[in-house]
Protein backbone atom coordinates (compact mmCIF):
# COMPACT_ATOMS: atom_id res chain seq x y z
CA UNK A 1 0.03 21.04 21.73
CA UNK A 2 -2.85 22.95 23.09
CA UNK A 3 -5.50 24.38 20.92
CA UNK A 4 -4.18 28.29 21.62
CA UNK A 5 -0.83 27.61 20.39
CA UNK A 6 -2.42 25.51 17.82
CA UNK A 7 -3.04 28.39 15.62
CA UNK A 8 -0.46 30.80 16.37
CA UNK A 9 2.37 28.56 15.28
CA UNK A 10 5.98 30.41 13.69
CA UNK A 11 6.88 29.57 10.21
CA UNK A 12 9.73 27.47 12.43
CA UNK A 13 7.23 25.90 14.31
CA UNK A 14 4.98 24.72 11.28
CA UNK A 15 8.28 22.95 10.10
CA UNK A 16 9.02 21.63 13.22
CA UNK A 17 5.74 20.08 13.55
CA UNK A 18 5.79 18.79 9.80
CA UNK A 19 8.86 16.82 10.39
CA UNK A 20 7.23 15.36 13.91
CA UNK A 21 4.82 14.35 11.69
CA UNK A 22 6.33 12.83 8.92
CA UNK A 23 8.56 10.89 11.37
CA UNK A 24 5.48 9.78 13.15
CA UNK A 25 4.17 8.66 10.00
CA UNK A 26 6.87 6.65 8.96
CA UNK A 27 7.42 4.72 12.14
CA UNK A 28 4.20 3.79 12.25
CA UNK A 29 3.51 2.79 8.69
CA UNK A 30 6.90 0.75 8.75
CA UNK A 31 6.24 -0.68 12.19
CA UNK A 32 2.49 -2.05 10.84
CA UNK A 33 4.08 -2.67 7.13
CA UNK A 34 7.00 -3.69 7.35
CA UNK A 35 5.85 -7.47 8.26
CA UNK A 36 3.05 -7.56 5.87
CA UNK A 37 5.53 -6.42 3.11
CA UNK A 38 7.78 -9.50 4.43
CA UNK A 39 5.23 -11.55 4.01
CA UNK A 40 3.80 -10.31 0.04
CA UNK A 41 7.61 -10.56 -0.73
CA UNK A 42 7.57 -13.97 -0.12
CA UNK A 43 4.37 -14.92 -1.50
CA UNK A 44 5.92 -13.03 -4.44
CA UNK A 45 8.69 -15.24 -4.53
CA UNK A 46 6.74 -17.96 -4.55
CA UNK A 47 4.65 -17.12 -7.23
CA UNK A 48 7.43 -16.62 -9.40
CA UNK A 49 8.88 -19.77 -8.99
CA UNK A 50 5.14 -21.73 -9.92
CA UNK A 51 4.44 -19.66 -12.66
CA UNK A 52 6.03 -19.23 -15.65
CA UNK A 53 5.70 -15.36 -16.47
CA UNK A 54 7.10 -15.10 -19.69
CA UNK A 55 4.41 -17.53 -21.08
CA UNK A 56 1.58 -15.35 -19.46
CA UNK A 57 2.83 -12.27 -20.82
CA UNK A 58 3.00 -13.94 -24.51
CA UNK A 59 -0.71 -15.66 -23.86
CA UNK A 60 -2.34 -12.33 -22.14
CA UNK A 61 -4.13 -10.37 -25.13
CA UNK A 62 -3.86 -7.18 -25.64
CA UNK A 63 -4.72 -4.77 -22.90
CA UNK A 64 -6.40 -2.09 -24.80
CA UNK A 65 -8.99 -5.22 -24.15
CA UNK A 66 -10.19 -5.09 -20.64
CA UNK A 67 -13.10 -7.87 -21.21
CA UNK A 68 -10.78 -10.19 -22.96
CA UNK A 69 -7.87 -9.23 -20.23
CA UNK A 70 -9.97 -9.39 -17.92
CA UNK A 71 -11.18 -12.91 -19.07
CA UNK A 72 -8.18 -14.18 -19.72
CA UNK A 73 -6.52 -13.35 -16.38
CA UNK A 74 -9.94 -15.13 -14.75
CA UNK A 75 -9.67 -18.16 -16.69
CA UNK A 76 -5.71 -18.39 -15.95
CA UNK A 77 -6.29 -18.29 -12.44
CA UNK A 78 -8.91 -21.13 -12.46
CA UNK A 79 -6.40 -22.84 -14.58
CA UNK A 80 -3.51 -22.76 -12.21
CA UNK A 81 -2.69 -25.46 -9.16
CA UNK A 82 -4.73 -24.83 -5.95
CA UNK A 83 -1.36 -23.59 -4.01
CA UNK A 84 -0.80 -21.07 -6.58
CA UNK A 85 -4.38 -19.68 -6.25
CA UNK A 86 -4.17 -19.76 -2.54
CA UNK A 87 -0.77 -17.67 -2.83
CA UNK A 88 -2.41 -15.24 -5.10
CA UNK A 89 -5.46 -14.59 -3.15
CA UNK A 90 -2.99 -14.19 0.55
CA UNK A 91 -1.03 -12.05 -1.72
CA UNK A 92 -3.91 -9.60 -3.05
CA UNK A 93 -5.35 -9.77 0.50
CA UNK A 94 -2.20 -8.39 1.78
CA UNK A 95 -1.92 -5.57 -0.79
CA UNK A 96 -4.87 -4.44 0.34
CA UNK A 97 -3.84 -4.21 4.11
CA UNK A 98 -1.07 -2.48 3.67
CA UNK A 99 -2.89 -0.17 1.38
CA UNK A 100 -5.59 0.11 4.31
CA UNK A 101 -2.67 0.95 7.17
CA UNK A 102 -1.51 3.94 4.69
CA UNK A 103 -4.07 5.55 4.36
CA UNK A 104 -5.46 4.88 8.06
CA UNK A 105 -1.92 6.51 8.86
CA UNK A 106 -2.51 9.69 6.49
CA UNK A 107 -6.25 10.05 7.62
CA UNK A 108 -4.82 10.02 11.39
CA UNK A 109 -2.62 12.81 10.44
CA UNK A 110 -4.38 14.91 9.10
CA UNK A 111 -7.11 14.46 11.86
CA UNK A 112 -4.60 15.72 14.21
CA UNK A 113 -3.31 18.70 12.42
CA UNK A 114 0.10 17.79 11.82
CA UNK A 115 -0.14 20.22 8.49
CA UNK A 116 -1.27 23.60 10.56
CA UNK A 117 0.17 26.56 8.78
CA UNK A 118 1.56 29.60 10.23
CA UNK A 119 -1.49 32.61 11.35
CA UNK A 120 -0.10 35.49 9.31
């Protein structure tokens, strides 16, 4: 869309363009998530099968603590086999990507004025 019909846009046209761009949005975010989220799933899998949840939730203190939470989550991680802090680390890692692709996605948006309401 050129930048003269950029700004005189119908109330039909805004919506128009909002639904281009939420379908835009969501392709891309589930074409760029979707196999990270395949892979976290797994590692999630596998994380609940090597540790023993129930027994960390009865362990963890209190957290209205954050230095002893945060303490005690440290030292049970240092505690823990080496495959089961490798699978925690690829699993934070890859909370953080898809985190990153979001918000690249919503920044990218917004940069190309998907949201451009009607001139009145």
């Amino acid at each position: 869309m050129n930048k003269q019909n950029e700004n005189n846009l119908t109330p039909l046209g805004a919506r128009i363009m909002r639904r281009v761009y939420f379908i835009w949005a969501g392709r891309t975010v589930l074409t760029r998530i979707f196999p990270i989220a395949i892979v976290l799933y797994g590692l999630a899998l596998l994380l609940a099968k090597a540790v023993f949840w129930a027994m960390v939730v009865k362990n963890m203190p209190a957290v209205s603590h954050p230095l002893a939470a945060s303490r005690f989550v440290y030292l049970a991680f240092l505690n823990t086999e080496f495959m089961v802090q490798v699978v925690t680390i690829v699993s934070i890692l890859s909370a953080f990507v898809i985190a990153r692709e979001v918000v690249r996605v919503i920044a990218r948006g917004f940069s190309q004025k998907a949201f451009v309401s009607p001139a009145i």
